[in-house]
PDB file of N, CA and C in Angstrom:
ATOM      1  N   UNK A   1      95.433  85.616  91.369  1.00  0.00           N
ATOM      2  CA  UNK A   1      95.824  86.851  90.712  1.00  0.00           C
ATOM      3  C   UNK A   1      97.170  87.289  91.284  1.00  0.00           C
ATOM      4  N   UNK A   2      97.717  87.896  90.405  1.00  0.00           N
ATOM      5  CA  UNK A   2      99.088  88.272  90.752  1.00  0.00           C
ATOM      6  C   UNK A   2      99.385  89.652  90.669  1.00  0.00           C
ATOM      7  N   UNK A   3     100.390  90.353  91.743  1.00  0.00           N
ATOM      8  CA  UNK A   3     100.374  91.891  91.289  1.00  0.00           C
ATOM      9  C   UNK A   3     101.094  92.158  90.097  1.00  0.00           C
ATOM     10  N   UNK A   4     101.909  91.416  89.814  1.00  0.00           N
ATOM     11  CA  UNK A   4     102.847  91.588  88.539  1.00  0.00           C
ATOM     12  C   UNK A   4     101.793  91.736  87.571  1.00  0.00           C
ATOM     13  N   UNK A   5     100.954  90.712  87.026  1.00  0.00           N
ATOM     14  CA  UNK A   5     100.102  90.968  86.364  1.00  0.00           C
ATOM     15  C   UNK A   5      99.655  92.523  85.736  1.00  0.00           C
ATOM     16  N   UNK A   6      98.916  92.914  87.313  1.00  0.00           N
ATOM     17  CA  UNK A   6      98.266  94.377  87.075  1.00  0.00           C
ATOM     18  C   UNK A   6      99.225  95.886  86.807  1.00  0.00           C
ATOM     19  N   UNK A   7     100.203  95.520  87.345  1.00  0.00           N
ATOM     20  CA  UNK A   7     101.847  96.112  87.190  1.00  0.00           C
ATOM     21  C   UNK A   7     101.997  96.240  85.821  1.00  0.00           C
ATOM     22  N   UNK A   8     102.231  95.265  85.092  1.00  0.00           N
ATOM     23  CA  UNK A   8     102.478  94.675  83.994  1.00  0.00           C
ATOM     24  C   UNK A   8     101.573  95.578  82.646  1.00  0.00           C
ATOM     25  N   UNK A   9     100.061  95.627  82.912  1.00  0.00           N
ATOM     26  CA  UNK A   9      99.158  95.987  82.507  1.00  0.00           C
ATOM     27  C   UNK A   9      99.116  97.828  82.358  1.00  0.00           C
ATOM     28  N   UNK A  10      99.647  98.318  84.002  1.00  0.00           N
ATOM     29  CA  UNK A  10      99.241  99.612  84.166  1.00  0.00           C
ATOM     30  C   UNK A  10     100.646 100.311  83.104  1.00  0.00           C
ATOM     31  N   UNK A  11     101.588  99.277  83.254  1.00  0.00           N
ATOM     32  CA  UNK A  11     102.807  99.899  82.498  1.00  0.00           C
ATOM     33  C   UNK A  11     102.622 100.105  81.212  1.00  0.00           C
ATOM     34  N   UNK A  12     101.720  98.995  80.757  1.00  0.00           N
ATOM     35  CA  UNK A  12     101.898  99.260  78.981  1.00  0.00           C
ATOM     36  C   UNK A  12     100.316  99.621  78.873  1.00  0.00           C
ATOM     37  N   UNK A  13      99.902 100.662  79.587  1.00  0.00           N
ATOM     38  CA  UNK A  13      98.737 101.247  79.066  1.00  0.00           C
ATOM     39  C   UNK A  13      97.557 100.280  78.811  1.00  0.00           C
ATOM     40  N   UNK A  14      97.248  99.323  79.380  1.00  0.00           N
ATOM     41  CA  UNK A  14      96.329  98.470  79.005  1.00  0.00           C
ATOM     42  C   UNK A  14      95.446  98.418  80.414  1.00  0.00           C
ATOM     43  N   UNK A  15      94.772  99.221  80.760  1.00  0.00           N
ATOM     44  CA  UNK A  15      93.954  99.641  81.801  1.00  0.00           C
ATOM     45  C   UNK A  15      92.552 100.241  81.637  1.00  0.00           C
ATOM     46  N   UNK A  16      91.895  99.827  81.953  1.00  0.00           N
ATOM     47  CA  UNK A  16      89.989 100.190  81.797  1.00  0.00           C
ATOM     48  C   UNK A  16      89.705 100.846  83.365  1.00  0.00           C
ATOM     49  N   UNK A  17      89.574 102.311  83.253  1.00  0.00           N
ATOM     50  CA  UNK A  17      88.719 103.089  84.304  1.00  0.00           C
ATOM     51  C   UNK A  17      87.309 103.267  84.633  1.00  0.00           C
ATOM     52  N   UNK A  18      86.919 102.450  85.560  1.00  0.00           N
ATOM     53  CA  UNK A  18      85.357 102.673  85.677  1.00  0.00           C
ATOM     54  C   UNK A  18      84.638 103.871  86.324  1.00  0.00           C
ATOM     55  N   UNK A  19      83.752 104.361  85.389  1.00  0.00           N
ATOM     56  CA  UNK A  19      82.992 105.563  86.085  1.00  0.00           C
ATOM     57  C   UNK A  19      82.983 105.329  87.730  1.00  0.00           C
ATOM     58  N   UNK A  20      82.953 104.607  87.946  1.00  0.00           N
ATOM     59  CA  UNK A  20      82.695 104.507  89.650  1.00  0.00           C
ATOM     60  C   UNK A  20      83.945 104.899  90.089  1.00  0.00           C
ATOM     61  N   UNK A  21      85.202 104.360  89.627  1.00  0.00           N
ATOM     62  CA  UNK A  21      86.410 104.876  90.243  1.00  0.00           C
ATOM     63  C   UNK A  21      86.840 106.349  89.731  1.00  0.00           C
ATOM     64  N   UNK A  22      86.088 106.457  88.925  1.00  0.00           N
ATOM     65  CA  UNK A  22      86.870 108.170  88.513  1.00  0.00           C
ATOM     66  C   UNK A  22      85.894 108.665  89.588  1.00  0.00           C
ATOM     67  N   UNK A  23      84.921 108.553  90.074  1.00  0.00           N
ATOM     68  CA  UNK A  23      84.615 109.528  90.714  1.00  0.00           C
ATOM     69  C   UNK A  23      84.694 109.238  92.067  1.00  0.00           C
ATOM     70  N   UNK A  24      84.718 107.996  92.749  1.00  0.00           N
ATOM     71  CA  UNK A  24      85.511 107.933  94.018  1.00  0.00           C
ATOM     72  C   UNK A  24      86.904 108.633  94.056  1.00  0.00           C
ATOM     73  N   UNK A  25      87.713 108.380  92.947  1.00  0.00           N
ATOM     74  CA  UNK A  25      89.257 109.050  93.133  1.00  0.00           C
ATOM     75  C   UNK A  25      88.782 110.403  93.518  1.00  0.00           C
ATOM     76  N   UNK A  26      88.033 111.218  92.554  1.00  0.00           N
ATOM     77  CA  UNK A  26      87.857 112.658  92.677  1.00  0.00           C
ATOM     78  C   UNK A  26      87.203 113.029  94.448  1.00  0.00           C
ATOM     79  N   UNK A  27      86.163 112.185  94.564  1.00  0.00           N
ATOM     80  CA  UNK A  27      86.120 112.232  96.256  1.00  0.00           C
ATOM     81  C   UNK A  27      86.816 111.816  96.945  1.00  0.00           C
ATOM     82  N   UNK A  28      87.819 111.552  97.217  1.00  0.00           N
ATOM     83  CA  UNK A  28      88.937 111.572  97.946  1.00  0.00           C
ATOM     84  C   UNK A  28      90.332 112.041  97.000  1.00  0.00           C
ATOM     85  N   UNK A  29      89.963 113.381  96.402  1.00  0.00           N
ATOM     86  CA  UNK A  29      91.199 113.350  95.760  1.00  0.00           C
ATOM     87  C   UNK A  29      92.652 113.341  95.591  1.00  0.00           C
ATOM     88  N   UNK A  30      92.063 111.870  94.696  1.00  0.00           N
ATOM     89  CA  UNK A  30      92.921 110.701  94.232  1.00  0.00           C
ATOM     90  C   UNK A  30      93.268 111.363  92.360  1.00  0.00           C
ATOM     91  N   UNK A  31      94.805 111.501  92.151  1.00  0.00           N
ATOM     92  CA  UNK A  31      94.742 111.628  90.741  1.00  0.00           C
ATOM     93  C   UNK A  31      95.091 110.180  90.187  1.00  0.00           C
ATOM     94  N   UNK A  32      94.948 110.156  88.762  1.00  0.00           N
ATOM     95  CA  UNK A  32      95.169 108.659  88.299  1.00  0.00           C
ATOM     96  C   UNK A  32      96.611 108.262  88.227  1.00  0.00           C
ATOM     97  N   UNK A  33      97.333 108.847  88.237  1.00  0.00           N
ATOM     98  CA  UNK A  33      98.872 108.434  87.942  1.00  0.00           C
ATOM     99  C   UNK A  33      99.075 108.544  89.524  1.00  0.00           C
ATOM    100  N   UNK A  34      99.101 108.637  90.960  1.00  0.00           N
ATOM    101  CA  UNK A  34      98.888 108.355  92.049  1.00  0.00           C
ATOM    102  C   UNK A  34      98.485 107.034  91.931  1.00  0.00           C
ATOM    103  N   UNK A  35      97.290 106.799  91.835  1.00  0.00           N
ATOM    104  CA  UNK A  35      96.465 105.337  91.757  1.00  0.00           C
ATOM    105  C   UNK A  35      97.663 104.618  90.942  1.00  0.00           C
ATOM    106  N   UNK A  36      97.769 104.766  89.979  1.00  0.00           N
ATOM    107  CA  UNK A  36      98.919 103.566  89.114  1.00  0.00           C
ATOM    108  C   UNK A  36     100.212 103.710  89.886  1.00  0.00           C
ATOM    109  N   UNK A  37     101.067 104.810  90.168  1.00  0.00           N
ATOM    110  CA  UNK A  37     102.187 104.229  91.577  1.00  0.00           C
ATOM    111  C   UNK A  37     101.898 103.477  92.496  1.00  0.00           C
ATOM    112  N   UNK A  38     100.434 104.099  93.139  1.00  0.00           N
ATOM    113  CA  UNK A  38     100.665 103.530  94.726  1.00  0.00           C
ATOM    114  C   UNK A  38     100.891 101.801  93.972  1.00  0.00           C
ATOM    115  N   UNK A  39     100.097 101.429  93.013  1.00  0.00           N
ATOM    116  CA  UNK A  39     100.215  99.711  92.980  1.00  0.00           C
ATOM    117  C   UNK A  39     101.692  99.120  92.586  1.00  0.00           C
ATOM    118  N   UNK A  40     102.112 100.347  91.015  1.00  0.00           N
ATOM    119  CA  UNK A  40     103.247  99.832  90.516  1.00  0.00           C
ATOM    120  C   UNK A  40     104.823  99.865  91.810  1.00  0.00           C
ATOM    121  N   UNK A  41     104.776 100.777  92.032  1.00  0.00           N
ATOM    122  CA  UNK A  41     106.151 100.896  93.078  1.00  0.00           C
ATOM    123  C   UNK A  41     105.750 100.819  94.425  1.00  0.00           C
ATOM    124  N   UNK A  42     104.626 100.713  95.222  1.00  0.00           N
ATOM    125  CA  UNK A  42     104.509 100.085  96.390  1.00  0.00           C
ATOM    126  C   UNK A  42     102.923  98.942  96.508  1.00  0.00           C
ATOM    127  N   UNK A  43     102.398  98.434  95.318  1.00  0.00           N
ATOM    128  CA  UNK A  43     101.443  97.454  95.959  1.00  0.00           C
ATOM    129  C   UNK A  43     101.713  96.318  96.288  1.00  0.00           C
ATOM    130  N   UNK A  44     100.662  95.945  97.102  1.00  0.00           N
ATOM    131  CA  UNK A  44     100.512  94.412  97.892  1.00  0.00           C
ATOM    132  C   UNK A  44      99.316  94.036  97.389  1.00  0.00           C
ATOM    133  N   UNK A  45      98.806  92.684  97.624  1.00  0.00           N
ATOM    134  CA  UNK A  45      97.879  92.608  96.566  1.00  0.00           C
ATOM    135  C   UNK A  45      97.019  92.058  98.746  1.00  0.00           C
ATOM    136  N   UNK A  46      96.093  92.269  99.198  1.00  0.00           N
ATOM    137  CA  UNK A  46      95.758  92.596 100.689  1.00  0.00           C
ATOM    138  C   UNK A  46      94.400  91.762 101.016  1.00  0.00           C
ATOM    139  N   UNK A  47      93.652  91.535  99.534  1.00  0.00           N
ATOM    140  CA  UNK A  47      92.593  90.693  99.565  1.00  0.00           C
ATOM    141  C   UNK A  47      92.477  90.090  98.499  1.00  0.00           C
ATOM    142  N   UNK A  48      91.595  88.946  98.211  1.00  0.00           N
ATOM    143  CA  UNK A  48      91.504  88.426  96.907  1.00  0.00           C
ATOM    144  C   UNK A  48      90.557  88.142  96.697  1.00  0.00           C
ATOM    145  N   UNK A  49      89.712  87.926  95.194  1.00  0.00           N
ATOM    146  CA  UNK A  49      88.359  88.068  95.386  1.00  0.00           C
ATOM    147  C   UNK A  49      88.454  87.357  94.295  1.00  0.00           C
ATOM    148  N   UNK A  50      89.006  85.626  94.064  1.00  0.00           N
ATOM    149  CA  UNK A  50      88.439  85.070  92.921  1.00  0.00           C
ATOM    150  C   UNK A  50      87.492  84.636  92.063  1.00  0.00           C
ATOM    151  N   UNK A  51      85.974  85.051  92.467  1.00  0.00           N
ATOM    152  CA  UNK A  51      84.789  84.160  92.180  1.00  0.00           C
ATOM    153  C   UNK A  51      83.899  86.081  91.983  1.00  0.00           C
ATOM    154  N   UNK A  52      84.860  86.934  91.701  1.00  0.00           N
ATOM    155  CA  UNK A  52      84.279  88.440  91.482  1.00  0.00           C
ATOM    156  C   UNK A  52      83.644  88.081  89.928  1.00  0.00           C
ATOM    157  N   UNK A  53      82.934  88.611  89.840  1.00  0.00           N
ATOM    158  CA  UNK A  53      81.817  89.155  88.563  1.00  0.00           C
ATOM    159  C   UNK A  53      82.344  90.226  87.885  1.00  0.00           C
ATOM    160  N   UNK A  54      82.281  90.763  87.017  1.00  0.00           N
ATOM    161  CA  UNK A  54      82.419  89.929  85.472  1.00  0.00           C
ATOM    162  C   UNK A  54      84.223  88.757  85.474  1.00  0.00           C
ATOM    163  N   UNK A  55      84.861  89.585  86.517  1.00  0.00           N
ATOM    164  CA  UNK A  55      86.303  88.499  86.275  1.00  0.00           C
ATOM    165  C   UNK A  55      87.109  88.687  87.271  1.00  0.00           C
ATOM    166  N   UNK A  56      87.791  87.913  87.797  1.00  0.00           N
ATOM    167  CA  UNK A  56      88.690  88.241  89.428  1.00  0.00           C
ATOM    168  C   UNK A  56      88.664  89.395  89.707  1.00  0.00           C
ATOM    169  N   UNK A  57      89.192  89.500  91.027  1.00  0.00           N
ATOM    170  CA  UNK A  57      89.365  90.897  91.449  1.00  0.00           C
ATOM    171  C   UNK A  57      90.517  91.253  92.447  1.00  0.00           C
ATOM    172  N   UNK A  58      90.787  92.000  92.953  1.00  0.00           N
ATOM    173  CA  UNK A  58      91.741  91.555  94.288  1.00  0.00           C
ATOM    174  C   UNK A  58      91.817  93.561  94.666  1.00  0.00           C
ATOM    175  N   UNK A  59      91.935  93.639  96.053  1.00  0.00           N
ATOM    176  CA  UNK A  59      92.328  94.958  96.957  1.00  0.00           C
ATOM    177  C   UNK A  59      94.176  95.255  97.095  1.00  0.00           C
ATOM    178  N   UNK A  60      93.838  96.026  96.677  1.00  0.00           N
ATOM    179  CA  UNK A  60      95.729  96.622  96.644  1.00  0.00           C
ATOM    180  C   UNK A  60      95.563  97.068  97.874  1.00  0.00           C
ATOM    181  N   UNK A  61      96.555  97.219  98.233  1.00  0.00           N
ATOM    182  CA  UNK A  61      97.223  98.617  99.776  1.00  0.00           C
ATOM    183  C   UNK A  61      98.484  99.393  98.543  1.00  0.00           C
ATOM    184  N   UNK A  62      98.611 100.679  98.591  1.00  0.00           N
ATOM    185  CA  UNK A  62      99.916 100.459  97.986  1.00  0.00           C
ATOM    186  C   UNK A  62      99.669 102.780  98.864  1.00  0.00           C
ATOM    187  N   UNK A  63     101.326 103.056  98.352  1.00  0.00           N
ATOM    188  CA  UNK A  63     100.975 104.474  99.113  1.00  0.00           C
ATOM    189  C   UNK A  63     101.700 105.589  97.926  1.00  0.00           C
ATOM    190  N   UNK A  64     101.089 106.985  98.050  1.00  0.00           N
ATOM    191  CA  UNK A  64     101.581 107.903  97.285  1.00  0.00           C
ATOM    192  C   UNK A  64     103.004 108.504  97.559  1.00  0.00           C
ATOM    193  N   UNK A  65     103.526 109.007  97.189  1.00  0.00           N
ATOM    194  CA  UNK A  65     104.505 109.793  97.000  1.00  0.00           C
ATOM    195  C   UNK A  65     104.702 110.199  98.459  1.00  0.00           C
ATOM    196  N   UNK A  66     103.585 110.674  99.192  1.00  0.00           N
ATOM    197  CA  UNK A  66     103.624 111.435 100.312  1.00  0.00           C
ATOM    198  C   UNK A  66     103.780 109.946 101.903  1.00  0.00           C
ATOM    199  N   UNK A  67     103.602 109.145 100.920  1.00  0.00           N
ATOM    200  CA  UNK A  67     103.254 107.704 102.124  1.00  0.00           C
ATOM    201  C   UNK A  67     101.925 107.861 102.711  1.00  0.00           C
ATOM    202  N   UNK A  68     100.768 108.321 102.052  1.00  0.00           N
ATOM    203  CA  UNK A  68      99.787 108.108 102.257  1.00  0.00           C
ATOM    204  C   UNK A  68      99.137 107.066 101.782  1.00  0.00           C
ATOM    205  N   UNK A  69      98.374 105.986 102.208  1.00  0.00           N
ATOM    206  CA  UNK A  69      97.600 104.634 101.909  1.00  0.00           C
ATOM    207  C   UNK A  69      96.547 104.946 100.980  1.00  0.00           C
ATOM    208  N   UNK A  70      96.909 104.490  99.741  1.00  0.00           N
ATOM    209  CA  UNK A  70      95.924 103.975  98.743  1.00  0.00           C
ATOM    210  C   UNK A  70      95.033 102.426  98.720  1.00  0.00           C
ATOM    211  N   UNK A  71      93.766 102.392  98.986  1.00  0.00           N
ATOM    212  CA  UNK A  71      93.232 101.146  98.558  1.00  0.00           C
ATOM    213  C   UNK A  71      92.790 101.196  97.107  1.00  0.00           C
ATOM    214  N   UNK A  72      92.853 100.440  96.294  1.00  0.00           N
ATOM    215  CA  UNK A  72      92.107 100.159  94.739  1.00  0.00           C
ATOM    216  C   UNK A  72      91.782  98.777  94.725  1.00  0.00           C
ATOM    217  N   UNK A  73      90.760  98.566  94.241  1.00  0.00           N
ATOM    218  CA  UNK A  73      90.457  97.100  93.924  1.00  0.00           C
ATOM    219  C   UNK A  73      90.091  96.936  92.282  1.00  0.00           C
ATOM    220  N   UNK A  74      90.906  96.144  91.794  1.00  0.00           N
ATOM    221  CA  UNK A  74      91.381  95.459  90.563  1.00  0.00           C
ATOM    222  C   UNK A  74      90.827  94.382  89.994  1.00  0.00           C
ATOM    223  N   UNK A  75      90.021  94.340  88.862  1.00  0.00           N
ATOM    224  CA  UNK A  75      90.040  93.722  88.097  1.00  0.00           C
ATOM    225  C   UNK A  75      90.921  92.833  87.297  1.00  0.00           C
ATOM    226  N   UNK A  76      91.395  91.779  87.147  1.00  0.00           N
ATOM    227  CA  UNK A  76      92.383  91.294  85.776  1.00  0.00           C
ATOM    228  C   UNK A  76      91.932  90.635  85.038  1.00  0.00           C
ATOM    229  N   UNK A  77      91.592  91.078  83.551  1.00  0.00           N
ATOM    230  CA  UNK A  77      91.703  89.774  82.576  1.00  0.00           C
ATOM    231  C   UNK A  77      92.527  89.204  81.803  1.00  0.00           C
ATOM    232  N   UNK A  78      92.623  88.045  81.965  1.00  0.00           N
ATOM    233  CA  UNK A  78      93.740  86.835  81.746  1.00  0.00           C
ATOM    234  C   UNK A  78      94.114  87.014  80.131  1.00  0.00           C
ATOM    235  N   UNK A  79      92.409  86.809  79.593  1.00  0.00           N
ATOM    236  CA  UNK A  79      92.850  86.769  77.883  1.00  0.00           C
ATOM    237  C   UNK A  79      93.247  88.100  77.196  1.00  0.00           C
ATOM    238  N   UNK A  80      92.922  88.805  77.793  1.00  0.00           N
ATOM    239  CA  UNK A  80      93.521  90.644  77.018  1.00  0.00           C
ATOM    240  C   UNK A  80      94.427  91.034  77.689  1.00  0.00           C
ATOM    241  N   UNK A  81      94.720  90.507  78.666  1.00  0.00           N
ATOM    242  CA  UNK A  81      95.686  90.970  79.627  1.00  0.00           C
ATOM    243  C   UNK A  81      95.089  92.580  79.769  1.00  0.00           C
ATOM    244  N   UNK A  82      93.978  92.677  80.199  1.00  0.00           N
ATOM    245  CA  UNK A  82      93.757  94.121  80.762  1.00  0.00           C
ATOM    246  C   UNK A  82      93.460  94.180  82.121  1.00  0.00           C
ATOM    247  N   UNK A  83      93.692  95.384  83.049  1.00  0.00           N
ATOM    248  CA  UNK A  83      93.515  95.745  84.160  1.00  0.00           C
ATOM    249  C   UNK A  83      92.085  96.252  84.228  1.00  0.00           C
ATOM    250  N   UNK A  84      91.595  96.385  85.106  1.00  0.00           N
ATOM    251  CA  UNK A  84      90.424  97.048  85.436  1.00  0.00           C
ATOM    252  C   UNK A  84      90.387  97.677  86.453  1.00  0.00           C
ATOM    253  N   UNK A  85      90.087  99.118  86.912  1.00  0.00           N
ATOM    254  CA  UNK A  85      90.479  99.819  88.272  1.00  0.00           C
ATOM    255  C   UNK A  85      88.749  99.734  88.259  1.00  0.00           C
ATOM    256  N   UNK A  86      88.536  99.079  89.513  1.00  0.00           N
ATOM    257  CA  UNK A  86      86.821  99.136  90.250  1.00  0.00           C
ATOM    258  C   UNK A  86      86.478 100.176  90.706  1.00  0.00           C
ATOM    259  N   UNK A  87      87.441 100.098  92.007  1.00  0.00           N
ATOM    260  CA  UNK A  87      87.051 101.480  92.832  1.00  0.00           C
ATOM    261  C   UNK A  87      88.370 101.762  93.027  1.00  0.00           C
ATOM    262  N   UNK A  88      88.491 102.905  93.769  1.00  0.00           N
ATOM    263  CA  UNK A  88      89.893 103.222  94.976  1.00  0.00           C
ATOM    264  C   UNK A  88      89.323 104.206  95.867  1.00  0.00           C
ATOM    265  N   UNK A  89      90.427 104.444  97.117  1.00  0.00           N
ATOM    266  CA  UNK A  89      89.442 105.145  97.848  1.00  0.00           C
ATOM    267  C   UNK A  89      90.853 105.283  99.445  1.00  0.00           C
ATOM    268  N   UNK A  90      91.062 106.274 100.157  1.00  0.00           N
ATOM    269  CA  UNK A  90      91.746 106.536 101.078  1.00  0.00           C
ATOM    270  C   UNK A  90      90.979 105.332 102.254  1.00  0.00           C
ATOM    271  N   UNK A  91      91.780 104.756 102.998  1.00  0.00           N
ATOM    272  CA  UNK A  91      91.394 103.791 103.759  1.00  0.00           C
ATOM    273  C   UNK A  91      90.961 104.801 105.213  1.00  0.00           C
ATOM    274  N   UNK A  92      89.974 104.120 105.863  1.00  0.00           N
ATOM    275  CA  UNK A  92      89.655 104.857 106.802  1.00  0.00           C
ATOM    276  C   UNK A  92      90.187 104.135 108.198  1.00  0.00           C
ATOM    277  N   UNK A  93      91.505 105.059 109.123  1.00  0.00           N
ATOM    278  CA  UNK A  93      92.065 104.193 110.354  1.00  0.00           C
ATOM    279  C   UNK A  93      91.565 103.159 111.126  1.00  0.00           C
ATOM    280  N   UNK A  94      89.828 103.917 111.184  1.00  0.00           N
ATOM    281  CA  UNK A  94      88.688 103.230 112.194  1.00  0.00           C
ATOM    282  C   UNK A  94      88.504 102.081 112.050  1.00  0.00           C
ATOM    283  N   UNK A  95      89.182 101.834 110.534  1.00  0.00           N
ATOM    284  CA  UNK A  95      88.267 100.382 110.004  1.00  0.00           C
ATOM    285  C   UNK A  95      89.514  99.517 109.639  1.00  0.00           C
ATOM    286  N   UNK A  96      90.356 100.081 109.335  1.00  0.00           N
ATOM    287  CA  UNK A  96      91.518  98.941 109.290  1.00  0.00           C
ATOM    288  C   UNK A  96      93.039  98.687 110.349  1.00  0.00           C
ATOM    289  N   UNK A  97      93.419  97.717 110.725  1.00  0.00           N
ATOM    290  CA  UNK A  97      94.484  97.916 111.319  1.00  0.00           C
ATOM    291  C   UNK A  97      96.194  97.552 110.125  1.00  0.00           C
ATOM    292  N   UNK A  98      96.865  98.652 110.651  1.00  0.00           N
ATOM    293  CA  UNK A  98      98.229  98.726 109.749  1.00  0.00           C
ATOM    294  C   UNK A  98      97.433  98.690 108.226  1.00  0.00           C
ATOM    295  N   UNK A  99      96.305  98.800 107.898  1.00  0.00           N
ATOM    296  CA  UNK A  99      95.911  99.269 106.184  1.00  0.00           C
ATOM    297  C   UNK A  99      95.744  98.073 105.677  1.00  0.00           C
ATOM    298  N   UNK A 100      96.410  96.467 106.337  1.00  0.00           N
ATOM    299  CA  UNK A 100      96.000  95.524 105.912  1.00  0.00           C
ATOM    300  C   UNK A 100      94.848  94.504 105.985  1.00  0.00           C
ATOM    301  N   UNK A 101      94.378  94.751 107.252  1.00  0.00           N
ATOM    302  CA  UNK A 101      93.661  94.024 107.841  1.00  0.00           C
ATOM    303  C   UNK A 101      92.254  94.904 108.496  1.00  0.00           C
ATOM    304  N   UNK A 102      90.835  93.822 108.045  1.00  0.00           N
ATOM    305  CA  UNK A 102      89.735  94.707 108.082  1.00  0.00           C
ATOM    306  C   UNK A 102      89.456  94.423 110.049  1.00  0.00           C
ATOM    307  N   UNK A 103      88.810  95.671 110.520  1.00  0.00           N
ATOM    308  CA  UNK A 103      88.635  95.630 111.958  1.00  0.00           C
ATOM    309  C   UNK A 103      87.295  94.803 111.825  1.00  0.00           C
TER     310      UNK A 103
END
């Protein structure tokens, strides 16, 4: 999976929000156009999850406006070229080092 891809996707509106991520964003509130920067103008694509159910997946790092760390984990499908936002969620210090790497 590629970030361009999901980039690609969030730009021309071709993005599927899952109940699970609208309401993680709202618990850690996260607005949705936040979530689509942190990936479009600062993501990394930080994990990869090719063998994910229903279709790849992969963990962004990417940060808001304020340089605060966004995680989202992404869906892509190849044949619609659509995005899929899974979850997202503020990374917790305890558990990661530099936001990339799990402790």
């Amino acid at each position: 999976m590629h970030i361009k891809d999901i980039t690609e996707a969030i730009n021309a509106g071709r993005v599927v929000l899952s109940r699970h991520s609208l309401r993680e964003a709202a618990e850690d509130n996260l607005v949705v156009g936040e979530i689509y920067q942190s990936v479009t103008e600062s993501g990394e694509i930080i994990e990869d999850y090719p063998n994910a159910y229903p279709m790849p997946a992969c963990l962004i790092l990417g940060f808001n406006t304020t340089s605060e760390p966004i995680h989202s984990v992404w869906g892509y499908d190849e044949v619609s070229e659509v995005a899929r936002l899974i979850t997202v969620y503020r990374p917790d210090p305890n558990r990661w080092i530099n936001w990339r790497i799990r402790k």
